[in-house]
Protein backbone atom coordinates (compact mmCIF):
# COMPACT_ATOMS: atom_id res chain seq x y z
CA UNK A 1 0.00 0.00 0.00
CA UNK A 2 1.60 3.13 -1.05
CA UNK A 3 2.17 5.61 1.53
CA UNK A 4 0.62 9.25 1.10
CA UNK A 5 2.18 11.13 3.88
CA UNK A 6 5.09 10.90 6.20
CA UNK A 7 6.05 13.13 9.07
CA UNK A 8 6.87 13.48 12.35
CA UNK A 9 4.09 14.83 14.82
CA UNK A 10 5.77 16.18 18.04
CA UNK A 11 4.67 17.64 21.32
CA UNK A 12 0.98 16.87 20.90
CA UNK A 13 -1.27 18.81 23.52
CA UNK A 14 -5.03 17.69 23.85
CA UNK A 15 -6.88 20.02 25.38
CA UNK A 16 -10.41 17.80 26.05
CA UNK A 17 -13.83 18.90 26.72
CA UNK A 18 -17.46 17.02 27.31
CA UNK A 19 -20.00 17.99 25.11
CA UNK A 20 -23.85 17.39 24.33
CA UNK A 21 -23.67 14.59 21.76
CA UNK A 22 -26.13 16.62 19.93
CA UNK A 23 -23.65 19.14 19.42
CA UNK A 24 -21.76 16.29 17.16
CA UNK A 25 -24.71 14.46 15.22
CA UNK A 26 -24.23 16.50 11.81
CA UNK A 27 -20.54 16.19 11.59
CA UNK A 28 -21.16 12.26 11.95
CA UNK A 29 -19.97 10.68 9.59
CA UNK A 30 -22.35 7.78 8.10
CA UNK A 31 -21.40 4.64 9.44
CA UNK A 32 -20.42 5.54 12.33
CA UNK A 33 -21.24 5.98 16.15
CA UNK A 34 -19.90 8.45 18.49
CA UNK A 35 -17.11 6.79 20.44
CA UNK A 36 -17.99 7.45 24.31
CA UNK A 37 -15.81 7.17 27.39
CA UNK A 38 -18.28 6.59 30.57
CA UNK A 39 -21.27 7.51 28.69
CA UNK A 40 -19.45 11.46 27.88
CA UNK A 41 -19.04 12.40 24.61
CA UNK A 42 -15.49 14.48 24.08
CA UNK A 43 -14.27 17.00 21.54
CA UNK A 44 -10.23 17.56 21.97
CA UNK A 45 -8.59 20.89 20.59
CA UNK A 46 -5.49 19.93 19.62
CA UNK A 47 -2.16 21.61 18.96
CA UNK A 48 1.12 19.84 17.48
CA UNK A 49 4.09 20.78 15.47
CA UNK A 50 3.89 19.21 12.46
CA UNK A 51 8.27 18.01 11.15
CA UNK A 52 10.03 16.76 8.16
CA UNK A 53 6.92 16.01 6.20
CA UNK A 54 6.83 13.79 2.54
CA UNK A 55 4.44 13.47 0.41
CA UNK A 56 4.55 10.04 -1.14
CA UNK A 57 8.33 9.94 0.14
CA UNK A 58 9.79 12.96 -0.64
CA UNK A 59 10.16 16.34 1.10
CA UNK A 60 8.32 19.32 0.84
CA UNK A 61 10.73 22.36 0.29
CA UNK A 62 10.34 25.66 2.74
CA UNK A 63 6.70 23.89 3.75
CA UNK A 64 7.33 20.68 5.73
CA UNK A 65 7.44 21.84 9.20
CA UNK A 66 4.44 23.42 10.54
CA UNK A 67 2.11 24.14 13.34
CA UNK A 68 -1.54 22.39 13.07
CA UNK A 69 -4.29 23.49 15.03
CA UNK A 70 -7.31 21.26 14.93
CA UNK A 71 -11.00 20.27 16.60
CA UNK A 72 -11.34 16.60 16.99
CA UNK A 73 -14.02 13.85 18.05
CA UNK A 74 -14.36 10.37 18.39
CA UNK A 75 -15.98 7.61 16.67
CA UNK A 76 -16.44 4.10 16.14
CA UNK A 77 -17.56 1.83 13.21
CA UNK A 78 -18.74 -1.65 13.72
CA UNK A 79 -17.51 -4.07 10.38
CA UNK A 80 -18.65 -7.42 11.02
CA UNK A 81 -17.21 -8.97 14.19
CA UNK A 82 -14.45 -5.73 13.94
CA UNK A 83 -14.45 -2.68 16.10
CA UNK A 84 -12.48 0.75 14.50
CA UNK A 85 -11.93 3.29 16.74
CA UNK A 86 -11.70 6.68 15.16
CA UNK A 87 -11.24 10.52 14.95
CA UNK A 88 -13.23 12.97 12.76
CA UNK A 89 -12.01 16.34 12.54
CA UNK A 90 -14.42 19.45 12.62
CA UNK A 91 -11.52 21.73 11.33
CA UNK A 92 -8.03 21.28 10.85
CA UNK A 93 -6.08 24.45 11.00
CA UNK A 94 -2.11 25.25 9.58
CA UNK A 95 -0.58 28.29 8.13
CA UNK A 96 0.14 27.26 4.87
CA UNK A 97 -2.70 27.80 2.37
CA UNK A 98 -0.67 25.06 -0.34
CA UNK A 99 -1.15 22.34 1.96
CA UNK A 100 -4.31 22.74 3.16
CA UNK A 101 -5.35 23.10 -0.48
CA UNK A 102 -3.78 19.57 -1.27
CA UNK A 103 -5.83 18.22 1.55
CA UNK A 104 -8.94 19.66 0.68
CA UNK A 105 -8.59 18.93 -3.05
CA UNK A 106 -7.56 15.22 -2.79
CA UNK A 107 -9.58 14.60 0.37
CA UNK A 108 -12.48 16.51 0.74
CA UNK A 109 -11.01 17.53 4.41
CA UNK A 110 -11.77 20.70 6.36
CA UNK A 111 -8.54 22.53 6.34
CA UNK A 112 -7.70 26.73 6.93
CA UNK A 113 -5.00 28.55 6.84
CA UNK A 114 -4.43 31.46 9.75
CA UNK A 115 -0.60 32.53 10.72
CA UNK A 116 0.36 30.26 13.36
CA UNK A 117 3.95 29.86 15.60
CA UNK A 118 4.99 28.07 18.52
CA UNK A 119 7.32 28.34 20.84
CA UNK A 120 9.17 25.23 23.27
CA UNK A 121 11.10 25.69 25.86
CA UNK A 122 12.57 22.18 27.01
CA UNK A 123 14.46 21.83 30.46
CA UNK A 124 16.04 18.44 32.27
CA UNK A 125 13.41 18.90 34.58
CA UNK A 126 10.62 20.80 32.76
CA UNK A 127 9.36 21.61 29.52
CA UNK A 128 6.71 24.21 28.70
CA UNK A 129 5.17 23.75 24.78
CA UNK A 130 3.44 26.88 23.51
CA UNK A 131 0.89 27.16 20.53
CA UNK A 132 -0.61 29.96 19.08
CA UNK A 133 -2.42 30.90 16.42
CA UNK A 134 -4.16 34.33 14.95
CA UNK A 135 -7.76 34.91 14.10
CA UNK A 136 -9.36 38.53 13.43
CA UNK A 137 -5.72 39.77 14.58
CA UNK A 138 -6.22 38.29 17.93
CA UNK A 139 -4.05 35.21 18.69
CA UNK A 140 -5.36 32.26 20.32
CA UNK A 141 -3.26 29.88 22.39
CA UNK A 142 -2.76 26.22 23.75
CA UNK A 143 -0.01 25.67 26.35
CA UNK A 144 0.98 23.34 28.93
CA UNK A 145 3.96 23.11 31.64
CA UNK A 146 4.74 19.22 32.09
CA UNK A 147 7.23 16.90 33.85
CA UNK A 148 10.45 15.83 31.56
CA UNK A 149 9.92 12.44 32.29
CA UNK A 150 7.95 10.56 29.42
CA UNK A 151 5.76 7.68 30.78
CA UNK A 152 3.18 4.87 28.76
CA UNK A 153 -0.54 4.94 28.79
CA UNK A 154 -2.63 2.89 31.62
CA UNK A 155 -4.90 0.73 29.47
CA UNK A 156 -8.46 1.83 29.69
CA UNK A 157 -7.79 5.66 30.87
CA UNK A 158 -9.40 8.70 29.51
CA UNK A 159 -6.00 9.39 27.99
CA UNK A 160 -5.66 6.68 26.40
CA UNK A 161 -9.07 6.75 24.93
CA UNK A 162 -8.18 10.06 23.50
CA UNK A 163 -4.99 9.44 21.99
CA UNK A 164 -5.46 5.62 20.79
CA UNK A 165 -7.75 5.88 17.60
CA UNK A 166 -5.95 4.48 14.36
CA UNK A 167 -8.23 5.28 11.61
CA UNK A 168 -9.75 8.34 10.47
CA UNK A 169 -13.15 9.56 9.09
CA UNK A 170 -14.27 12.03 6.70
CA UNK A 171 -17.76 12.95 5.93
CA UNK A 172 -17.75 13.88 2.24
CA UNK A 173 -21.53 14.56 2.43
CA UNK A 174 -24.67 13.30 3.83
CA UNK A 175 -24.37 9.97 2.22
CA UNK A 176 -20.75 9.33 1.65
CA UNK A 177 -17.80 8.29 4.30
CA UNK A 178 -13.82 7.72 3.42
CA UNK A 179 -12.09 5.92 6.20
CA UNK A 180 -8.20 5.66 6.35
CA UNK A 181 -5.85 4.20 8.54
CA UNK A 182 -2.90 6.50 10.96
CA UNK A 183 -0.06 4.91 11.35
CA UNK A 184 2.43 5.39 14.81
CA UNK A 185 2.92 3.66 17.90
CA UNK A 186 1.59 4.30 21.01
CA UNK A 187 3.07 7.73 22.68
CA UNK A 188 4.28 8.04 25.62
CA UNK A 189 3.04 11.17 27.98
CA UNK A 190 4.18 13.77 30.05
CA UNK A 191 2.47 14.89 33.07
CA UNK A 192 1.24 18.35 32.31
CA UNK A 193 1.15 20.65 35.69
CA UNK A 194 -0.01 23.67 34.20
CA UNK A 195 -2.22 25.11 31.14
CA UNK A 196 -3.32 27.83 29.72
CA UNK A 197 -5.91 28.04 27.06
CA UNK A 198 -7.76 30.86 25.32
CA UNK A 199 -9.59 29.56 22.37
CA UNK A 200 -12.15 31.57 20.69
CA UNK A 201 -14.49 28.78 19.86
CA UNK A 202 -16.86 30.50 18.05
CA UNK A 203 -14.85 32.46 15.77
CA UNK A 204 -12.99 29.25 14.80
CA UNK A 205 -15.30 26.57 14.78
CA UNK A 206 -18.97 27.78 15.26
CA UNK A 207 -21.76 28.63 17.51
CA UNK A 208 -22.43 25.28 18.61
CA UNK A 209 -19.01 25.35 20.51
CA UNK A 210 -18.58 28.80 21.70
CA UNK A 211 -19.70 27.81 25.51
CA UNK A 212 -16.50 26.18 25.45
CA UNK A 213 -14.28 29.37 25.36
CA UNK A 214 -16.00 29.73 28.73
CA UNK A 215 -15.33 26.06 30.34
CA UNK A 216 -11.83 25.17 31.79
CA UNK A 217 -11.29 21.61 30.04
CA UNK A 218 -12.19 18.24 31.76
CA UNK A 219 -8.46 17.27 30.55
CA UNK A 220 -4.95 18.11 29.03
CA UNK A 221 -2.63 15.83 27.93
CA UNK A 222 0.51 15.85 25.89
CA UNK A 223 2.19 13.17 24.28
CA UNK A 224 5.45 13.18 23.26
CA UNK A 225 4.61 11.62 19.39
CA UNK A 226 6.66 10.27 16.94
CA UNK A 227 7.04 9.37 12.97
CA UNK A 228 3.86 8.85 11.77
CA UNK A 229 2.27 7.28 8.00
CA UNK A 230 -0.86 8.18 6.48
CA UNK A 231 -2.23 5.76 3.42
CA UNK A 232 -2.60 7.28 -0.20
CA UNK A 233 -5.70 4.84 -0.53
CA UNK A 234 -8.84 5.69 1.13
CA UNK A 235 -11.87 3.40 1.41
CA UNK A 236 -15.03 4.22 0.35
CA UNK A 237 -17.68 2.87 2.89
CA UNK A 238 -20.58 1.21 1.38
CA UNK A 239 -23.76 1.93 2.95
């Protein structure tokens, strides 16, 4: 299977929130059930840096480290006896408007392009990871403080739920779903001991999640990531 995309995704912060699973139902993809953790449906804004990325094996000049800001949720898709756990992303956000239009072209995805930097600052004991991004000349930011000391998942914790979905899902319209596969191992995490958030919901994503810019988040993880691969093929889910 030929590979589409390879990168590294580093420094992943997941910034987690309950929502009304109402709030979800029309990005659903068909075929698909939203993926609860004790009966609480969770949307994760997400911030990463985005390294060394090839497209079908070779670089991308002057564009292939990046910041991505996106707005995540979680499904699941039932295939026989199988169980797929996956993410579907409301908006994916980077600063460069070539890229995103690749992504939207070939995939159908939901990508936009707003000036974005970052800025780490990585100590033996301590290391603080910084993401911002501007919208209507305001930036926006996701950051966390967290222990130098990288540590596995416990099985069957809410941070594991978030960050262990392999495939993705994109709804290409009311009747169509493409499902692909993401490719790493599992991360390893820091514990974050401080955060700092100030999204403006609305003005990124919509009205149905502006009461979040309000809400402190039920979580915030980071993982430290790794290389990841991305499938050219998609499937085509009949249904």
């Amino acid at each position: 299977m030929a590979i589409f995309l390879k990168a590294k995704w580093q420094n992943i912060i997941m910034a987690n929130y309950v929502v009304e699973p109402e709030i979800l139902m029309p990005y659903l993809p068909k075929g698909t059930d939203l993926d609860l953790y004790n009966n609480k449906a969770y949307v994760s804004l997400v911030g990463f840096l985005f390294k060394e990325t090839k497209l079908f094996n070779i670089p991308i000049p002057w564009l292939g480290t990046f910041e991505e800001i996106n707005l995540r949720f979680y499904v699941v898709r039932k295939e026989g006896n199988m169980i797929k756990r996956g993410v579907v992303f409301i908006n994916e956000t980077i600063p460069y408007k070539a890229v995103a239009w690749m992504a939207n072209k070939l995939y159908k995805e939901h990508y936009t392009t707003v000036p974005t930097r970052h800025v780490w600052k990585i100590e033996p004991e301590l290391k603080n990871i910084l993401y911002e991004w501007k919208i209507n000349n305001e930036w926006n930011q996701i950051e966390v403080q967290a222990i130098n000391k990288s540590e596995p998942m416990t099985e069957g914790s809410l941070e594991s739920f978030i960050f262990e979905h392999y495939n993705g899902y994109t709804k290409i319209n009311d009747g169509a779903t493409e499902e692909y596969k993401i490719k790493h191992p599992s991360w390893k995490t820091n514990k974050v001991i401080h955060t700092n958030i100030n999204c403006d919901f609305n003005k990124m994503y919509g009205a149905p999640f502006a009461h979040l810019s309000k809400l402190a988040p039920d979580s915030v993880y980071i993982a430290e990531g790794s290389a990841i691969e991305i499938e050219w093929k998609r499937k085509r889910l009949n249904l």
